[in-house]
C-alpha atoms as a PDB file:
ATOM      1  CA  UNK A   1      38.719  11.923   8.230  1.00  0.00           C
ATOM      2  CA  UNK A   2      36.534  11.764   5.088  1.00  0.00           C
ATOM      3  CA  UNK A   3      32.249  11.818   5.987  1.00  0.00           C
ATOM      4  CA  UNK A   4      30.815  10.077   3.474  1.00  0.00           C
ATOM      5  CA  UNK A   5      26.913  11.658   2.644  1.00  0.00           C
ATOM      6  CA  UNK A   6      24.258  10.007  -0.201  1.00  0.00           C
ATOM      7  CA  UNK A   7      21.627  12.439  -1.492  1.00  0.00           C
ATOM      8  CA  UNK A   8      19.092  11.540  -3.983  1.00  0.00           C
ATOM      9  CA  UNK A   9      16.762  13.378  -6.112  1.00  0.00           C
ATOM     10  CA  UNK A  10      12.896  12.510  -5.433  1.00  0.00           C
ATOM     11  CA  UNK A  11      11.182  14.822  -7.406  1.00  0.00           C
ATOM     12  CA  UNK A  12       9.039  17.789  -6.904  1.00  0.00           C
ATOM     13  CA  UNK A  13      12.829  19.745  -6.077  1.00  0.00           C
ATOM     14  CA  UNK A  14      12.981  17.740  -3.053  1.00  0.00           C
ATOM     15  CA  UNK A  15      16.246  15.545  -2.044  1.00  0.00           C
ATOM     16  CA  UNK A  16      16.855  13.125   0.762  1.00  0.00           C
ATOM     17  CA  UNK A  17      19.833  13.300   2.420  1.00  0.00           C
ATOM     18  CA  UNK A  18      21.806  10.080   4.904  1.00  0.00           C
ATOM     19  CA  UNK A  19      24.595  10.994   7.122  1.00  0.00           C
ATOM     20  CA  UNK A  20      26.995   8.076   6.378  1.00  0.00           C
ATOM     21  CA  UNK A  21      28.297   7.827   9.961  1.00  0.00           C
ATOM     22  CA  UNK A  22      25.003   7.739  11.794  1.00  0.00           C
ATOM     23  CA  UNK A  23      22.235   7.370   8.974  1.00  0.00           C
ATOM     24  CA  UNK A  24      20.306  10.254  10.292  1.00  0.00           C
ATOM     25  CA  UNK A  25      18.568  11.585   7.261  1.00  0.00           C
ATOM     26  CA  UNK A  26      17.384  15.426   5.634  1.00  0.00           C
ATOM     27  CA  UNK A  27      14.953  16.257   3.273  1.00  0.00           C
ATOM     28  CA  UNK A  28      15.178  19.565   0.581  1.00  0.00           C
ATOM     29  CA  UNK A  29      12.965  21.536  -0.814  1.00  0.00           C
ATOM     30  CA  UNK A  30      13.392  24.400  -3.241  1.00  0.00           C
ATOM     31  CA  UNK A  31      12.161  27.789  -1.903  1.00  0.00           C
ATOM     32  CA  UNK A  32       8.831  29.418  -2.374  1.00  0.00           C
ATOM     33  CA  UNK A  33      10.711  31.770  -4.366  1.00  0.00           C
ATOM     34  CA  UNK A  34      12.589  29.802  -6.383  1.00  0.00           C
ATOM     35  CA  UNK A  35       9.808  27.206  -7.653  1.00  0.00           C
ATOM     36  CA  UNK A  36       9.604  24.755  -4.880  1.00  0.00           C
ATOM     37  CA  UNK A  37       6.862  24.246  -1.886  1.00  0.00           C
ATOM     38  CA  UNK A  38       9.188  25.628   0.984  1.00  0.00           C
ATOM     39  CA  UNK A  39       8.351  22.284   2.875  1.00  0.00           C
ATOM     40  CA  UNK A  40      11.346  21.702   4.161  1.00  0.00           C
ATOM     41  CA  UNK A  41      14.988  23.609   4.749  1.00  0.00           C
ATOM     42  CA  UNK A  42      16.244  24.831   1.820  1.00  0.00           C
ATOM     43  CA  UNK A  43      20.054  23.770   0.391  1.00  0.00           C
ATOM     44  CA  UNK A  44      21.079  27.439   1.119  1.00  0.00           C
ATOM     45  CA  UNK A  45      19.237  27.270   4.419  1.00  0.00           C
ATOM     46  CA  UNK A  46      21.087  24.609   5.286  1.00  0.00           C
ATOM     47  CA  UNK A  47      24.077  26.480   5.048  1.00  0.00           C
ATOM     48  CA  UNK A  48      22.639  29.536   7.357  1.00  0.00           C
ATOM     49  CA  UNK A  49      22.100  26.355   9.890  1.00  0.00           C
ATOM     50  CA  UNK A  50      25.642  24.937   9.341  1.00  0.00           C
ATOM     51  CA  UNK A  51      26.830  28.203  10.335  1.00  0.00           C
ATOM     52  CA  UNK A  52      24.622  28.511  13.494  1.00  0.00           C
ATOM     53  CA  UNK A  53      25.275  25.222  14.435  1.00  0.00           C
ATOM     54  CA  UNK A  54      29.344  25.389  13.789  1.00  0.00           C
ATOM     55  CA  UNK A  55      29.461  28.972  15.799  1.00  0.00           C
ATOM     56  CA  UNK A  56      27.972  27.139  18.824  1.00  0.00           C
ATOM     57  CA  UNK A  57      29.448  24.089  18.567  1.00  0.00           C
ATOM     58  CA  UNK A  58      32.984  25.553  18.362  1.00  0.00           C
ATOM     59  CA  UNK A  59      31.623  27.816  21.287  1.00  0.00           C
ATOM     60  CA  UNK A  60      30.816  24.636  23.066  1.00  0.00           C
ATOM     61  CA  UNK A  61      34.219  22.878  23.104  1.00  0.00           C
ATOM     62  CA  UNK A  62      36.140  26.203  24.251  1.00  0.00           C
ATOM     63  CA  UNK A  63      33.433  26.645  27.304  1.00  0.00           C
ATOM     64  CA  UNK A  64      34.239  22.995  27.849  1.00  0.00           C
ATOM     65  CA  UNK A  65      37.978  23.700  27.761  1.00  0.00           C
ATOM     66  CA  UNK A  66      37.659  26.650  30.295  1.00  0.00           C
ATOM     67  CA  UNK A  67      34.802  25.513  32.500  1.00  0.00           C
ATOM     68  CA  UNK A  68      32.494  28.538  31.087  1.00  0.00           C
ATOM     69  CA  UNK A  69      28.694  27.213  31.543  1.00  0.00           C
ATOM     70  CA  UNK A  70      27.596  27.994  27.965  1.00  0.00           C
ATOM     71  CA  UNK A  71      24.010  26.238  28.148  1.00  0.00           C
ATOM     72  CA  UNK A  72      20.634  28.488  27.062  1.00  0.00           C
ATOM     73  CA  UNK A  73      23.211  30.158  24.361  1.00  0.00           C
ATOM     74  CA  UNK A  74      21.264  30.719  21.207  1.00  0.00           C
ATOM     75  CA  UNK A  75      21.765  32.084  17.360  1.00  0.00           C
ATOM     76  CA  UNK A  76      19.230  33.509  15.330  1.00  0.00           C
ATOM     77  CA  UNK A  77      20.495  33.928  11.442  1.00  0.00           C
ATOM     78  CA  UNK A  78      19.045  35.619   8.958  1.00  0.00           C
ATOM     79  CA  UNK A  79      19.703  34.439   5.122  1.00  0.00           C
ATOM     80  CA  UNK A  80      19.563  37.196   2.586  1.00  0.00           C
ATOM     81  CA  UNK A  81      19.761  35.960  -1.118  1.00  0.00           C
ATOM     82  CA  UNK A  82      20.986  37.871  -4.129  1.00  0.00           C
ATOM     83  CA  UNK A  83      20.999  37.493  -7.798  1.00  0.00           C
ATOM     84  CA  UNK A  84      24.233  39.116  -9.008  1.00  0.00           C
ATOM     85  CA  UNK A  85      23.546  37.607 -11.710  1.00  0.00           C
ATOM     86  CA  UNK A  86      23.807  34.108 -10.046  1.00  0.00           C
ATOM     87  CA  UNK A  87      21.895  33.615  -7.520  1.00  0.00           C
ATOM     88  CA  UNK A  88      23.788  33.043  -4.210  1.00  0.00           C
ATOM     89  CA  UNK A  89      23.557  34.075  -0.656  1.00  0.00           C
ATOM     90  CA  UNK A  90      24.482  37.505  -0.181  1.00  0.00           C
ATOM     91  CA  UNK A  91      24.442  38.096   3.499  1.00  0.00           C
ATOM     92  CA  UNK A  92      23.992  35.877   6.755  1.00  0.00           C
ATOM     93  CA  UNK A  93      23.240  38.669   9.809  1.00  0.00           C
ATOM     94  CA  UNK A  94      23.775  36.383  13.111  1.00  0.00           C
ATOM     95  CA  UNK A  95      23.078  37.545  16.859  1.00  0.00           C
ATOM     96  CA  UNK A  96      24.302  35.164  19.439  1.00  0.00           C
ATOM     97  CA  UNK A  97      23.025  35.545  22.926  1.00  0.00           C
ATOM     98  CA  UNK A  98      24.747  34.352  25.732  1.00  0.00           C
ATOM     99  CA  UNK A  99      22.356  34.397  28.643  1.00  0.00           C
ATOM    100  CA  UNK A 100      24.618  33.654  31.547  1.00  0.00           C
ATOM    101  CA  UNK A 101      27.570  35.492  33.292  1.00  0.00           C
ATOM    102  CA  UNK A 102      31.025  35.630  31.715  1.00  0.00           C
ATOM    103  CA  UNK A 103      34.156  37.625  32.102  1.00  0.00           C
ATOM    104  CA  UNK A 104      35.661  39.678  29.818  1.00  0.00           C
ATOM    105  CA  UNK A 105      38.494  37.414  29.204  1.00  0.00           C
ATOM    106  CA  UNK A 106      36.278  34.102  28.534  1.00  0.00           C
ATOM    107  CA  UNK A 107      33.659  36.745  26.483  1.00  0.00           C
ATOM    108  CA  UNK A 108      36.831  37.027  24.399  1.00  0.00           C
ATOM    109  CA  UNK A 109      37.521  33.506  23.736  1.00  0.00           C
ATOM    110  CA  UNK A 110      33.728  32.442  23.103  1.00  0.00           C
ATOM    111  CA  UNK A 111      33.853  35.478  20.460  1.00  0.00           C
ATOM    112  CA  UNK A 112      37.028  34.144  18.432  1.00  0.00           C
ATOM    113  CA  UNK A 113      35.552  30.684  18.908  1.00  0.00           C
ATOM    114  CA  UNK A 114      32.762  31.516  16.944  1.00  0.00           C
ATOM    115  CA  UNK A 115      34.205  33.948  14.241  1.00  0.00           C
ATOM    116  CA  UNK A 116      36.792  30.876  13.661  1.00  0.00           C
ATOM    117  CA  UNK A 117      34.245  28.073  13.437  1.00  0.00           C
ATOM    118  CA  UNK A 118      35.231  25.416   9.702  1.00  0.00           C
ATOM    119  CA  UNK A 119      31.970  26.924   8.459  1.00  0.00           C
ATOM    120  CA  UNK A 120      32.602  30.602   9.027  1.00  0.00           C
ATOM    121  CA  UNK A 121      36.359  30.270   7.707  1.00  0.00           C
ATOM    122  CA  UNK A 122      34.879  27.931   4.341  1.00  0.00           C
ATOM    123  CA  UNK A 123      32.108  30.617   3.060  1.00  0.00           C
ATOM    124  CA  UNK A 124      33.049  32.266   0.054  1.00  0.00           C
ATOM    125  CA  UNK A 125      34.336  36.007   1.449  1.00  0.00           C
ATOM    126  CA  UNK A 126      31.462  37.838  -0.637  1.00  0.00           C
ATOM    127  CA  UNK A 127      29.061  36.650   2.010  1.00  0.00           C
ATOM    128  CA  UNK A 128      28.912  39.341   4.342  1.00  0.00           C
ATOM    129  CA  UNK A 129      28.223  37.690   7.663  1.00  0.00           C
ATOM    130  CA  UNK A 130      28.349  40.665  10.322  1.00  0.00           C
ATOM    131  CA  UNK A 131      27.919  38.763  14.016  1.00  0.00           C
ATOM    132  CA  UNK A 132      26.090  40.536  17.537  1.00  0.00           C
ATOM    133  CA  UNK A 133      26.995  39.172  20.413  1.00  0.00           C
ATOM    134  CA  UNK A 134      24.547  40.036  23.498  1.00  0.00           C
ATOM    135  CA  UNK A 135      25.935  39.003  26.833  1.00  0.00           C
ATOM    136  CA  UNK A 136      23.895  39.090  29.763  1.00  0.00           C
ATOM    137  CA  UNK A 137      22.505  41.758  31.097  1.00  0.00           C
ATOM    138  CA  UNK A 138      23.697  43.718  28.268  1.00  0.00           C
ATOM    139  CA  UNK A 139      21.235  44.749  25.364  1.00  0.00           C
ATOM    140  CA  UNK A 140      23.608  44.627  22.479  1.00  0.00           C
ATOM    141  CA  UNK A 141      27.360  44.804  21.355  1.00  0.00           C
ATOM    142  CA  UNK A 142      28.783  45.699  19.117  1.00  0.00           C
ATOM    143  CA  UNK A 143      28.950  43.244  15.269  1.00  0.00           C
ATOM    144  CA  UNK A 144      31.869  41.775  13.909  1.00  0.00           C
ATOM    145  CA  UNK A 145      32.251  41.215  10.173  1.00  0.00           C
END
């Protein structure tokens, strides 16, 4: 199924974006660093927040599937940007922390459910996207590229 979104250009390096479907709407902005105000998320920011939001989505339907409680699970992202020469995201360093209980076996299936979310699997393989996962009562683990 095709999801049809408009975007138009306002100005200023700012777009507005409408989910067909729904009609919820975005606004850009260009980066500080790259001659905008840093107002609002940036197109490449939006793709760090794509992935955060696909990793725990995709986490979401498998702890559905198995009857894992999954609520209170967070990602923080980190968007490093390189110029090499283009500018492009180089790197996208994500912990995900699952605050509750879970067994080894379901740990297993939340941590391929992320690493195989549409968004992880569509970035271009340059982007090195190294994931933590911190399970309760555990202080870290150990990444995954």
């Amino acid at each position: 199924m095709a999801v049809e979104i408009r975007l138009s250009y306002e100005g200023g390096l700012r777009c507005a974006a409408v989910h067909g479907p729904s009609g919820a709407r975005l606004h850009t902005d260009a980066p500080v660093d790259n001659h905008g105000r840093g107002e609002a998320f940036s197109p490449t920011d939006l793709v760090t927040a794509a992935l955060g939001a696909c990793m725990l989505t995709i986490m979401g339907i498998v702890a559905e599937r198995h009857g894992i409680d999954v609520r209170g699970v967070t990602v923080r992202l980190e968007k490093h940007m390189l110029a090499d020469p283009d500018r492009r995201i180089g790197r996208l360093p994500a912990v995900i922390t699952v605050p509750g209980r879970v067994s080894e076996e379901h740990k297993k299936l939340l941590e391929r459910a992320a690493l195989t979310c549409p968004v992880h699997k569509s970035l271009d393989p340059r982007i090195e996207r190294p994931v933590q996962f911190v399970w309760a009562g555990e202080t870290a683990a150990a990444a995954h590229a």
